[in-house]
PDB file of N, CA and C in Angstrom:
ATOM      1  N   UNK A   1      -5.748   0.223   6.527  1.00  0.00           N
ATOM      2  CA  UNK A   1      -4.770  -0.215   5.555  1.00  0.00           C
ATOM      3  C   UNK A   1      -5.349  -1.305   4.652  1.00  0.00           C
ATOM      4  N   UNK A   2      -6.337  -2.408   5.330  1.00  0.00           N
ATOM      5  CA  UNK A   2      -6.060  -2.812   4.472  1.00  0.00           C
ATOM      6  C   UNK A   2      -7.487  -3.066   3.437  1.00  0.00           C
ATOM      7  N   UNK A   3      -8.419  -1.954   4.047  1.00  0.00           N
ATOM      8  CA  UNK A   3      -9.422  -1.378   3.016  1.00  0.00           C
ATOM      9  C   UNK A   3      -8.994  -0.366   2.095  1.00  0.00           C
ATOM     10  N   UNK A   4      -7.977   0.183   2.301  1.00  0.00           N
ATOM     11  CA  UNK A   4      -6.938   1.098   0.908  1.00  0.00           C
ATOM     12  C   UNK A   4      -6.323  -0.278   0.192  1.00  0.00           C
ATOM     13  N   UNK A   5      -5.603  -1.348   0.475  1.00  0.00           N
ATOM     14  CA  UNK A   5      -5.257  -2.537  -0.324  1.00  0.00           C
ATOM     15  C   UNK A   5      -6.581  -2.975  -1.298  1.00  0.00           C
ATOM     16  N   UNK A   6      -7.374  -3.068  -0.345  1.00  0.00           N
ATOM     17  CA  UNK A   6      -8.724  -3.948  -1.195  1.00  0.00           C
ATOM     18  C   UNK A   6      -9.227  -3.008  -2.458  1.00  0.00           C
ATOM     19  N   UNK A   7      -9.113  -1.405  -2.213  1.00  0.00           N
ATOM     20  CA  UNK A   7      -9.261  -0.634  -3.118  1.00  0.00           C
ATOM     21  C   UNK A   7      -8.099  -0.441  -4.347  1.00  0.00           C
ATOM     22  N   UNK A   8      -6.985  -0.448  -4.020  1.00  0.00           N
ATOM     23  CA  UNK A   8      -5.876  -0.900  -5.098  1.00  0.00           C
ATOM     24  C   UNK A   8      -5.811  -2.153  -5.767  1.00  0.00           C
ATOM     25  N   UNK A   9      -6.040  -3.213  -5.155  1.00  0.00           N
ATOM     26  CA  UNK A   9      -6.470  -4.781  -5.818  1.00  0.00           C
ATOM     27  C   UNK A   9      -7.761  -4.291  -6.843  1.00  0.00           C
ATOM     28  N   UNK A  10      -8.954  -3.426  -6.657  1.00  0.00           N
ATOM     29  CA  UNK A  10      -9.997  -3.295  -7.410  1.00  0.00           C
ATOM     30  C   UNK A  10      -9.169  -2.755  -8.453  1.00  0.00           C
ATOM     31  N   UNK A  11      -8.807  -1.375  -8.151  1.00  0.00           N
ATOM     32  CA  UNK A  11      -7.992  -0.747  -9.457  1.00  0.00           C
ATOM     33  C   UNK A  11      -7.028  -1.819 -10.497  1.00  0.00           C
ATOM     34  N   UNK A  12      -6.301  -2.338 -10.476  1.00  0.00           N
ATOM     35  CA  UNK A  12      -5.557  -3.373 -11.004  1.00  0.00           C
ATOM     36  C   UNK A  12      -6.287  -4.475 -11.655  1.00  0.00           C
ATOM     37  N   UNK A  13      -7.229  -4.784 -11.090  1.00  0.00           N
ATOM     38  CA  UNK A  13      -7.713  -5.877 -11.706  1.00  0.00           C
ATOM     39  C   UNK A  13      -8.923  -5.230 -12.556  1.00  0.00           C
ATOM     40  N   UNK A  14      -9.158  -4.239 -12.503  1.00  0.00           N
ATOM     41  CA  UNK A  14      -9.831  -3.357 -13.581  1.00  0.00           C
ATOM     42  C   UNK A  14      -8.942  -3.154 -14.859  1.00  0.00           C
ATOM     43  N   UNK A  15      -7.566  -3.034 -14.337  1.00  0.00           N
ATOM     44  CA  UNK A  15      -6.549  -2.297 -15.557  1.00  0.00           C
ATOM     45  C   UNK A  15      -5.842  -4.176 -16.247  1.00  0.00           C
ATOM     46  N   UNK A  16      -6.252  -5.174 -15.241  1.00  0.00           N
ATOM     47  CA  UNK A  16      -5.948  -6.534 -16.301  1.00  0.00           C
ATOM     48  C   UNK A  16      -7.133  -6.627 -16.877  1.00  0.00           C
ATOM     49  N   UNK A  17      -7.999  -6.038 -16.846  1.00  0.00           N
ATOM     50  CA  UNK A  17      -9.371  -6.608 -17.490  1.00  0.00           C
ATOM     51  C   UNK A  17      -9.120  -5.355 -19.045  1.00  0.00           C
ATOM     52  N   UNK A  18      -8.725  -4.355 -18.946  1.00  0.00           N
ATOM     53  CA  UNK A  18      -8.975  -3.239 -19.753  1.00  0.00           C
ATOM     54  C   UNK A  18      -7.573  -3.369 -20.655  1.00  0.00           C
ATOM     55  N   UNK A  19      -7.921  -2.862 -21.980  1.00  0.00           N
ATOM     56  CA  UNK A  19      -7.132  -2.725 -23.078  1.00  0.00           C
ATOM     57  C   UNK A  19      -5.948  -2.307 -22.569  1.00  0.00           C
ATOM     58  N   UNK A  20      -4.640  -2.486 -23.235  1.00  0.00           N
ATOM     59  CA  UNK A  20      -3.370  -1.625 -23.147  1.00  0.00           C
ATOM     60  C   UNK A  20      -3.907   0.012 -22.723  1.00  0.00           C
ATOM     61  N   UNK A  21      -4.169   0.555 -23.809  1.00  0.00           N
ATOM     62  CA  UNK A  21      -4.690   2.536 -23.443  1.00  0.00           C
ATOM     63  C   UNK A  21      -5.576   2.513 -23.120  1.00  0.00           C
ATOM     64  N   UNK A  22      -6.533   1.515 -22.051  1.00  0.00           N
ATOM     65  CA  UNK A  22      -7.667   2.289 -21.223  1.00  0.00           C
ATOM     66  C   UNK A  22      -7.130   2.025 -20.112  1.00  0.00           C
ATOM     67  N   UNK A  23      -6.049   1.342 -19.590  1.00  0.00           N
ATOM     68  CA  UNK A  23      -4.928   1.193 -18.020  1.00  0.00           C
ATOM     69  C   UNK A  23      -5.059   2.308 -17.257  1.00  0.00           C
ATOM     70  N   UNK A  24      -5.657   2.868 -16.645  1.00  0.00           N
ATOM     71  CA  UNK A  24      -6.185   3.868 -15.647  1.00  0.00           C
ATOM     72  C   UNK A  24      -4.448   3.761 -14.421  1.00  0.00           C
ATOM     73  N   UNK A  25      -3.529   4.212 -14.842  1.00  0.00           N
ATOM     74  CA  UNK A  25      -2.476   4.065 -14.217  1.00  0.00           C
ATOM     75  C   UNK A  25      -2.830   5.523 -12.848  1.00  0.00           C
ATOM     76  N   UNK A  26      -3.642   6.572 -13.314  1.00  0.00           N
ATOM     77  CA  UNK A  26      -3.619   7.425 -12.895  1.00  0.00           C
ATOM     78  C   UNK A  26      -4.348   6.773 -11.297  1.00  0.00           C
ATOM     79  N   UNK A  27      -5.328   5.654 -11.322  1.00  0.00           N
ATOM     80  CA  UNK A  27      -6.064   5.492 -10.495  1.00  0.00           C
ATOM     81  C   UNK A  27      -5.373   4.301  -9.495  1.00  0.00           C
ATOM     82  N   UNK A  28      -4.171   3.765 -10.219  1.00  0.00           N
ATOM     83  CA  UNK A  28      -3.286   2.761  -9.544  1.00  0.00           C
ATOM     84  C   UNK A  28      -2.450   3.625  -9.120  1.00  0.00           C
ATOM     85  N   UNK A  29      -1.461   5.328  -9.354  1.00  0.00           N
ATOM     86  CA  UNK A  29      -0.420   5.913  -8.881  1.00  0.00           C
ATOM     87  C   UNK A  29      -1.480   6.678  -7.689  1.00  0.00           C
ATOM     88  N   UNK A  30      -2.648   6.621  -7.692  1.00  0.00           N
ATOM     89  CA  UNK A  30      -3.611   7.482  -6.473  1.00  0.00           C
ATOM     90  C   UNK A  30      -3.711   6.642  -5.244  1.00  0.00           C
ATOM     91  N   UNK A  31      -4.009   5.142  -5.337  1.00  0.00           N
ATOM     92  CA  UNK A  31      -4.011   4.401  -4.855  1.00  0.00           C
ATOM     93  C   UNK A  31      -3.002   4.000  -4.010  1.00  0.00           C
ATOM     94  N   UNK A  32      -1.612   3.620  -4.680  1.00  0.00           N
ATOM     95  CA  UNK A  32      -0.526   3.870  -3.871  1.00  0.00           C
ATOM     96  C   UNK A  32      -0.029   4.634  -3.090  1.00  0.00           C
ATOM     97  N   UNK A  33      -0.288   6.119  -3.602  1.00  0.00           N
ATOM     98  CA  UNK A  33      -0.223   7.420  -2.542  1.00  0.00           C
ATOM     99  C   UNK A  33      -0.885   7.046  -1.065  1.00  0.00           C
ATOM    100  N   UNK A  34      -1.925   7.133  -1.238  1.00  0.00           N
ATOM    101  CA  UNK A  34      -2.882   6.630  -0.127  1.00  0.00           C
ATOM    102  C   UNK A  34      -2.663   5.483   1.057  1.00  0.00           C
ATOM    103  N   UNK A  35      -2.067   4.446   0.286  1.00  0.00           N
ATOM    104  CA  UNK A  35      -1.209   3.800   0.895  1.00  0.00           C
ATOM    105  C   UNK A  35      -0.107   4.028   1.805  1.00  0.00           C
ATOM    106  N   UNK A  36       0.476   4.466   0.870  1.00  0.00           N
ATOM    107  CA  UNK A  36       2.212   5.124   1.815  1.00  0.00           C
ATOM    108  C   UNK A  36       1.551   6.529   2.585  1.00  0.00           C
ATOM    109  N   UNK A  37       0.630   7.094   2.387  1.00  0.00           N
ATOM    110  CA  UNK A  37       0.194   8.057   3.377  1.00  0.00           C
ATOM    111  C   UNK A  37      -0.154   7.439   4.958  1.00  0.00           C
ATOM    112  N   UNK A  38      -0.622   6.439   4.701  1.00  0.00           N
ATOM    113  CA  UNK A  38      -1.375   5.189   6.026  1.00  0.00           C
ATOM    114  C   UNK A  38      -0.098   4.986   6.403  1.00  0.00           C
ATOM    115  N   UNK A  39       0.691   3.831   5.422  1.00  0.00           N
ATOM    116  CA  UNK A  39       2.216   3.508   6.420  1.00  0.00           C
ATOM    117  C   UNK A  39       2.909   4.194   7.068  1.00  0.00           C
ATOM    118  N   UNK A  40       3.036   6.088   6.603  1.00  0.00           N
ATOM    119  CA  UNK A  40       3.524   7.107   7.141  1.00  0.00           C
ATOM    120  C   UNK A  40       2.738   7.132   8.427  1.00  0.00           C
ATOM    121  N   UNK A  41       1.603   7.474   9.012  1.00  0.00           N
ATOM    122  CA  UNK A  41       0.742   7.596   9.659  1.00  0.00           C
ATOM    123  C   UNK A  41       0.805   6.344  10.592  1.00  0.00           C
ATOM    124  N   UNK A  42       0.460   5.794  10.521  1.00  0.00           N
ATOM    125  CA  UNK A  42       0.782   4.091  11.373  1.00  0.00           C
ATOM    126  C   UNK A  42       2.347   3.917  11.495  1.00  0.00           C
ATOM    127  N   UNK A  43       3.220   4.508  11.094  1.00  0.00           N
ATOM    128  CA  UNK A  43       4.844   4.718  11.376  1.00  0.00           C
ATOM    129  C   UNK A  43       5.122   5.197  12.660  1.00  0.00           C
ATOM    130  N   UNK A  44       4.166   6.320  12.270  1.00  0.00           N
ATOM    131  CA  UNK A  44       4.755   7.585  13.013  1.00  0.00           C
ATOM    132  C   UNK A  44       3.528   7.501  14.829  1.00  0.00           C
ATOM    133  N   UNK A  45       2.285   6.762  14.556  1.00  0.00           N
ATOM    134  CA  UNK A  45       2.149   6.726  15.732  1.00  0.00           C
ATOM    135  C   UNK A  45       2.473   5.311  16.172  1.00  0.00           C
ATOM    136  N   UNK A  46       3.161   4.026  15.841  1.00  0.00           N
ATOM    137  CA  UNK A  46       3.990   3.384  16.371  1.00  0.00           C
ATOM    138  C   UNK A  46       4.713   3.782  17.008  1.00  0.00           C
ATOM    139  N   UNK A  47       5.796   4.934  16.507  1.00  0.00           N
ATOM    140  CA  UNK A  47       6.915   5.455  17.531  1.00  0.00           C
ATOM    141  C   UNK A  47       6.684   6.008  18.153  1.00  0.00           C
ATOM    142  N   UNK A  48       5.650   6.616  18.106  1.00  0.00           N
ATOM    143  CA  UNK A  48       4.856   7.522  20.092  1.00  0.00           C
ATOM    144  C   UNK A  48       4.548   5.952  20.613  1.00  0.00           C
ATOM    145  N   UNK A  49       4.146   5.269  20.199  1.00  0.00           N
ATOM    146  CA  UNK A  49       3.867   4.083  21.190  1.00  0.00           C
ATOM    147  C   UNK A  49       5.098   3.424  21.905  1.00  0.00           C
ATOM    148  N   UNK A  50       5.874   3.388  21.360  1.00  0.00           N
ATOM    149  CA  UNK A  50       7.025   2.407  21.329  1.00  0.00           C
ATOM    150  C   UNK A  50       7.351   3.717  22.624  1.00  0.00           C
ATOM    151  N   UNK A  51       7.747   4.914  22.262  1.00  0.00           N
ATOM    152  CA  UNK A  51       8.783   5.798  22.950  1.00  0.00           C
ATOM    153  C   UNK A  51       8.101   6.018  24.224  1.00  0.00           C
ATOM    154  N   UNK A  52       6.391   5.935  24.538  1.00  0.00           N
ATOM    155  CA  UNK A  52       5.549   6.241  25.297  1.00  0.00           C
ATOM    156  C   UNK A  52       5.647   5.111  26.403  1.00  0.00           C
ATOM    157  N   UNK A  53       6.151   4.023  25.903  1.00  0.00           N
ATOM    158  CA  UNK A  53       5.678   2.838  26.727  1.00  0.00           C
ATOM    159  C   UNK A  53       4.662   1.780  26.902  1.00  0.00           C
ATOM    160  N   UNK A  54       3.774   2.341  25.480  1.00  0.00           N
ATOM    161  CA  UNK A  54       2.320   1.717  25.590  1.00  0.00           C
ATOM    162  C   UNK A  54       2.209   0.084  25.027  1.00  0.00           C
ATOM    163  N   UNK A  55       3.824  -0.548  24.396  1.00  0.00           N
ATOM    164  CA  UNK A  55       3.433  -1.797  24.438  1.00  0.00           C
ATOM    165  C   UNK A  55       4.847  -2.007  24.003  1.00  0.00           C
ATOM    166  N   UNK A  56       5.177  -3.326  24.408  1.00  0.00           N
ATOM    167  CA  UNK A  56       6.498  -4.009  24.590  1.00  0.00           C
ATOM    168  C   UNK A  56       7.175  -4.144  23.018  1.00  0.00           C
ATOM    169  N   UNK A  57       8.347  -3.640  22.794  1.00  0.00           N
ATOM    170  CA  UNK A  57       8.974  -3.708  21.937  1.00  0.00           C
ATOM    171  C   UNK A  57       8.686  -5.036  20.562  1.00  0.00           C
ATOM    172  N   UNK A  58       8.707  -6.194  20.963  1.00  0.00           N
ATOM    173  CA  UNK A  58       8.277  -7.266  20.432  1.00  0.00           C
ATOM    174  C   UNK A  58       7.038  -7.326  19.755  1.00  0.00           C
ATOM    175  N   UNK A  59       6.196  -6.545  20.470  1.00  0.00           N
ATOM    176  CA  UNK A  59       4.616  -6.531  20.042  1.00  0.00           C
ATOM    177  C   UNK A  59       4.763  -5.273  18.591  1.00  0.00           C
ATOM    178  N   UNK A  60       5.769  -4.403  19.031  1.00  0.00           N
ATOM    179  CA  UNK A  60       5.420  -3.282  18.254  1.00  0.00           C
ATOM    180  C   UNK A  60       6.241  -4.052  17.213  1.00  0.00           C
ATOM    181  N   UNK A  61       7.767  -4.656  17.074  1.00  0.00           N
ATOM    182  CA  UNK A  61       8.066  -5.400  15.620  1.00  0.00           C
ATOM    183  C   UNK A  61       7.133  -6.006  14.598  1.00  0.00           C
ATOM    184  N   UNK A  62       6.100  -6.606  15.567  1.00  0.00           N
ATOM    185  CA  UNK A  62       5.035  -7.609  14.464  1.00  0.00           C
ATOM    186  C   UNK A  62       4.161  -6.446  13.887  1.00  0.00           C
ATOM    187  N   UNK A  63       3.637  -5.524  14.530  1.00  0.00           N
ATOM    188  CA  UNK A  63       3.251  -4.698  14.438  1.00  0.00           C
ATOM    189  C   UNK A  63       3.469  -3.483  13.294  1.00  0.00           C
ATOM    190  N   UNK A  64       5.208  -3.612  12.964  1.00  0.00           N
ATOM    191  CA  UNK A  64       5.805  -3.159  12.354  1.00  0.00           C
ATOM    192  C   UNK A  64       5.803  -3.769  10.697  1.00  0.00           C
ATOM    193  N   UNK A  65       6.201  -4.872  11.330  1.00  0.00           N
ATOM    194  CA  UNK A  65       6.255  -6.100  10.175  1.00  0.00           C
ATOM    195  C   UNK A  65       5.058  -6.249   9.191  1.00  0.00           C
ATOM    196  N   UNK A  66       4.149  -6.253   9.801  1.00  0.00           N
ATOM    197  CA  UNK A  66       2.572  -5.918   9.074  1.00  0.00           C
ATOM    198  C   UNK A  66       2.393  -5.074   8.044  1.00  0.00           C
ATOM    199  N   UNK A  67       2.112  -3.727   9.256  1.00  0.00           N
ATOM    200  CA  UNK A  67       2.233  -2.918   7.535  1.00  0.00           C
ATOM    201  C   UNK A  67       2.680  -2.332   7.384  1.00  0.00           C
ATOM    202  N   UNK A  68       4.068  -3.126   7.475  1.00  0.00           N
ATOM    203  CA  UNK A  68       5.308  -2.798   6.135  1.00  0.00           C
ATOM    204  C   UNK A  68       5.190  -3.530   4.775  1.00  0.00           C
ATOM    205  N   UNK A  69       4.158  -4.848   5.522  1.00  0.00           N
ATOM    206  CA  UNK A  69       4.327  -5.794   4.213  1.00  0.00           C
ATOM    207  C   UNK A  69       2.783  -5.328   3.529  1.00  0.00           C
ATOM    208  N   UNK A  70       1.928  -4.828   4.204  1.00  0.00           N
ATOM    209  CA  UNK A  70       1.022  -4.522   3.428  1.00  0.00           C
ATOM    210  C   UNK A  70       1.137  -3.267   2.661  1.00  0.00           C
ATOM    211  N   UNK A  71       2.246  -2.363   2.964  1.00  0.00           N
ATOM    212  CA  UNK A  71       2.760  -1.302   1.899  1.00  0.00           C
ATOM    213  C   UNK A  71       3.467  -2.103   0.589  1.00  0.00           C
ATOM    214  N   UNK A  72       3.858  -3.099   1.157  1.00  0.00           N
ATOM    215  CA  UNK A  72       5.211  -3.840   0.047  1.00  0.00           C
ATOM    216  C   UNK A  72       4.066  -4.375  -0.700  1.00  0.00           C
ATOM    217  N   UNK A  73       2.825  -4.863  -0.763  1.00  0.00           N
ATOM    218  CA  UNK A  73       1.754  -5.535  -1.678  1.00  0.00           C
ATOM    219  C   UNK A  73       1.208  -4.526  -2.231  1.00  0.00           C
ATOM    220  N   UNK A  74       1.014  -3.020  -1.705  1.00  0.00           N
ATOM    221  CA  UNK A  74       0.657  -2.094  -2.585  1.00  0.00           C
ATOM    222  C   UNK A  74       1.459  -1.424  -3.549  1.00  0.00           C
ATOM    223  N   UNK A  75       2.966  -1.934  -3.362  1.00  0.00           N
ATOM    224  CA  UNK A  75       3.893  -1.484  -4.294  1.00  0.00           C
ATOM    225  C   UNK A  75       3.779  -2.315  -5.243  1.00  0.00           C
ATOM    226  N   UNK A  76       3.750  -3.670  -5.105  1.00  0.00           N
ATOM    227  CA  UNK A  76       3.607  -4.981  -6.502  1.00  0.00           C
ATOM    228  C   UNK A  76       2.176  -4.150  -7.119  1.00  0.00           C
ATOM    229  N   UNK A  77       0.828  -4.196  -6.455  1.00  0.00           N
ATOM    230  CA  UNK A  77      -0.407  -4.169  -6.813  1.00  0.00           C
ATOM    231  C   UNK A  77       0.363  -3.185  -8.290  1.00  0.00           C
ATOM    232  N   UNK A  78       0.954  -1.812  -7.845  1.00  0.00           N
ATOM    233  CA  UNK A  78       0.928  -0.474  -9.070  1.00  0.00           C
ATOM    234  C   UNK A  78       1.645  -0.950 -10.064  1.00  0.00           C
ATOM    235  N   UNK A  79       3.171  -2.163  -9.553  1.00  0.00           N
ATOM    236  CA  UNK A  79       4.004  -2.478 -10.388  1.00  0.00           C
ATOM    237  C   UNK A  79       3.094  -3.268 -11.494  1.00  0.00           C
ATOM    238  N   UNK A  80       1.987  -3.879 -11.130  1.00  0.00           N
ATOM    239  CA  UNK A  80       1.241  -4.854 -12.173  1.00  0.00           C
ATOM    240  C   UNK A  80       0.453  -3.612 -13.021  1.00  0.00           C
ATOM    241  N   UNK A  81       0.126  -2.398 -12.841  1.00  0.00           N
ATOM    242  CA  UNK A  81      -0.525  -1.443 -13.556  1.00  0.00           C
ATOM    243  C   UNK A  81      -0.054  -0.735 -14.427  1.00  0.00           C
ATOM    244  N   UNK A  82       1.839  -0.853 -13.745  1.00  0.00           N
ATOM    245  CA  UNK A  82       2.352   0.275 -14.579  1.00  0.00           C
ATOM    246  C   UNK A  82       3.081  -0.808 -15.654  1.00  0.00           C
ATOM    247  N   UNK A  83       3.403  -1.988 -15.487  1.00  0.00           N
ATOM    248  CA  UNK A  83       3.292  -2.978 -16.335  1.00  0.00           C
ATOM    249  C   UNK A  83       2.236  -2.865 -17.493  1.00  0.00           C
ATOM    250  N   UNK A  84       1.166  -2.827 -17.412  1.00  0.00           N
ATOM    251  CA  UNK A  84       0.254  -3.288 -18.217  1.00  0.00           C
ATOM    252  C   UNK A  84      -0.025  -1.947 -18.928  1.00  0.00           C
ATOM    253  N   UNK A  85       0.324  -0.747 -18.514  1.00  0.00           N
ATOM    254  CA  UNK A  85       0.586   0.613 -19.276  1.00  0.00           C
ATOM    255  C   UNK A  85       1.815   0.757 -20.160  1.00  0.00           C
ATOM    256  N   UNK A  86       2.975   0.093 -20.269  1.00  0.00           N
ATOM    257  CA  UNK A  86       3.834  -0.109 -20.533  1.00  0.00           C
ATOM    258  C   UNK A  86       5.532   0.300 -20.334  1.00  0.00           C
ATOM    259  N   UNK A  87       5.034   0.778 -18.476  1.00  0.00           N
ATOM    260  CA  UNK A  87       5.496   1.912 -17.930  1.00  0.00           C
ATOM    261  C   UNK A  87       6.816   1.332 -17.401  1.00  0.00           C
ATOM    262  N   UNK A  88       6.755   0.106 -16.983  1.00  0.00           N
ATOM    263  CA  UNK A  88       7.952  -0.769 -16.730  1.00  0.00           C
ATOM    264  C   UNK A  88       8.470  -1.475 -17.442  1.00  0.00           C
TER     265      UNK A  88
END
């Protein structure tokens, strides 16, 4: 997760460096995909963990909490791209 973040932070700060119409939005809406593909994926084997028994409820919240928030920074990262495209 959060070598897909470090790769969306690159994209973005490519598209503040670049003109209004060279904003590579296409490479900030790819980026995000990728993202929410991981949170899906790390979701979904949390809840085999959780339902399995393999670690105490508490552990799996922080666990949870994480990257949820590192999905929620890849949602700002695109909002700053599709900003600067003039998309928002």
């Amino acid at each position: 997760m959060f070598e897909l973040l470090d790769q969306a932070f690159e994209v973005m700060i490519a598209n503040l460096d670049a003109e209004q119409e060279a904003v590579r939005l296409d490479a900030a809406v790819e980026a995000e995909q990728r993202i929410n593909a991981m949170r899906d994926q790390l979701r979904l084997k949390h809840w085999r963990s959780i339902e399995g028994g393999d670690y105490n409820v508490r552990s799996g919240l922080v666990y949870h909490d994480l990257f949820s928030s590192c999905e929620k920074v890849g949602d700002h990262l695109i909002n700053v791209s599709e900003a600067l495209a003039g998309e928002l």
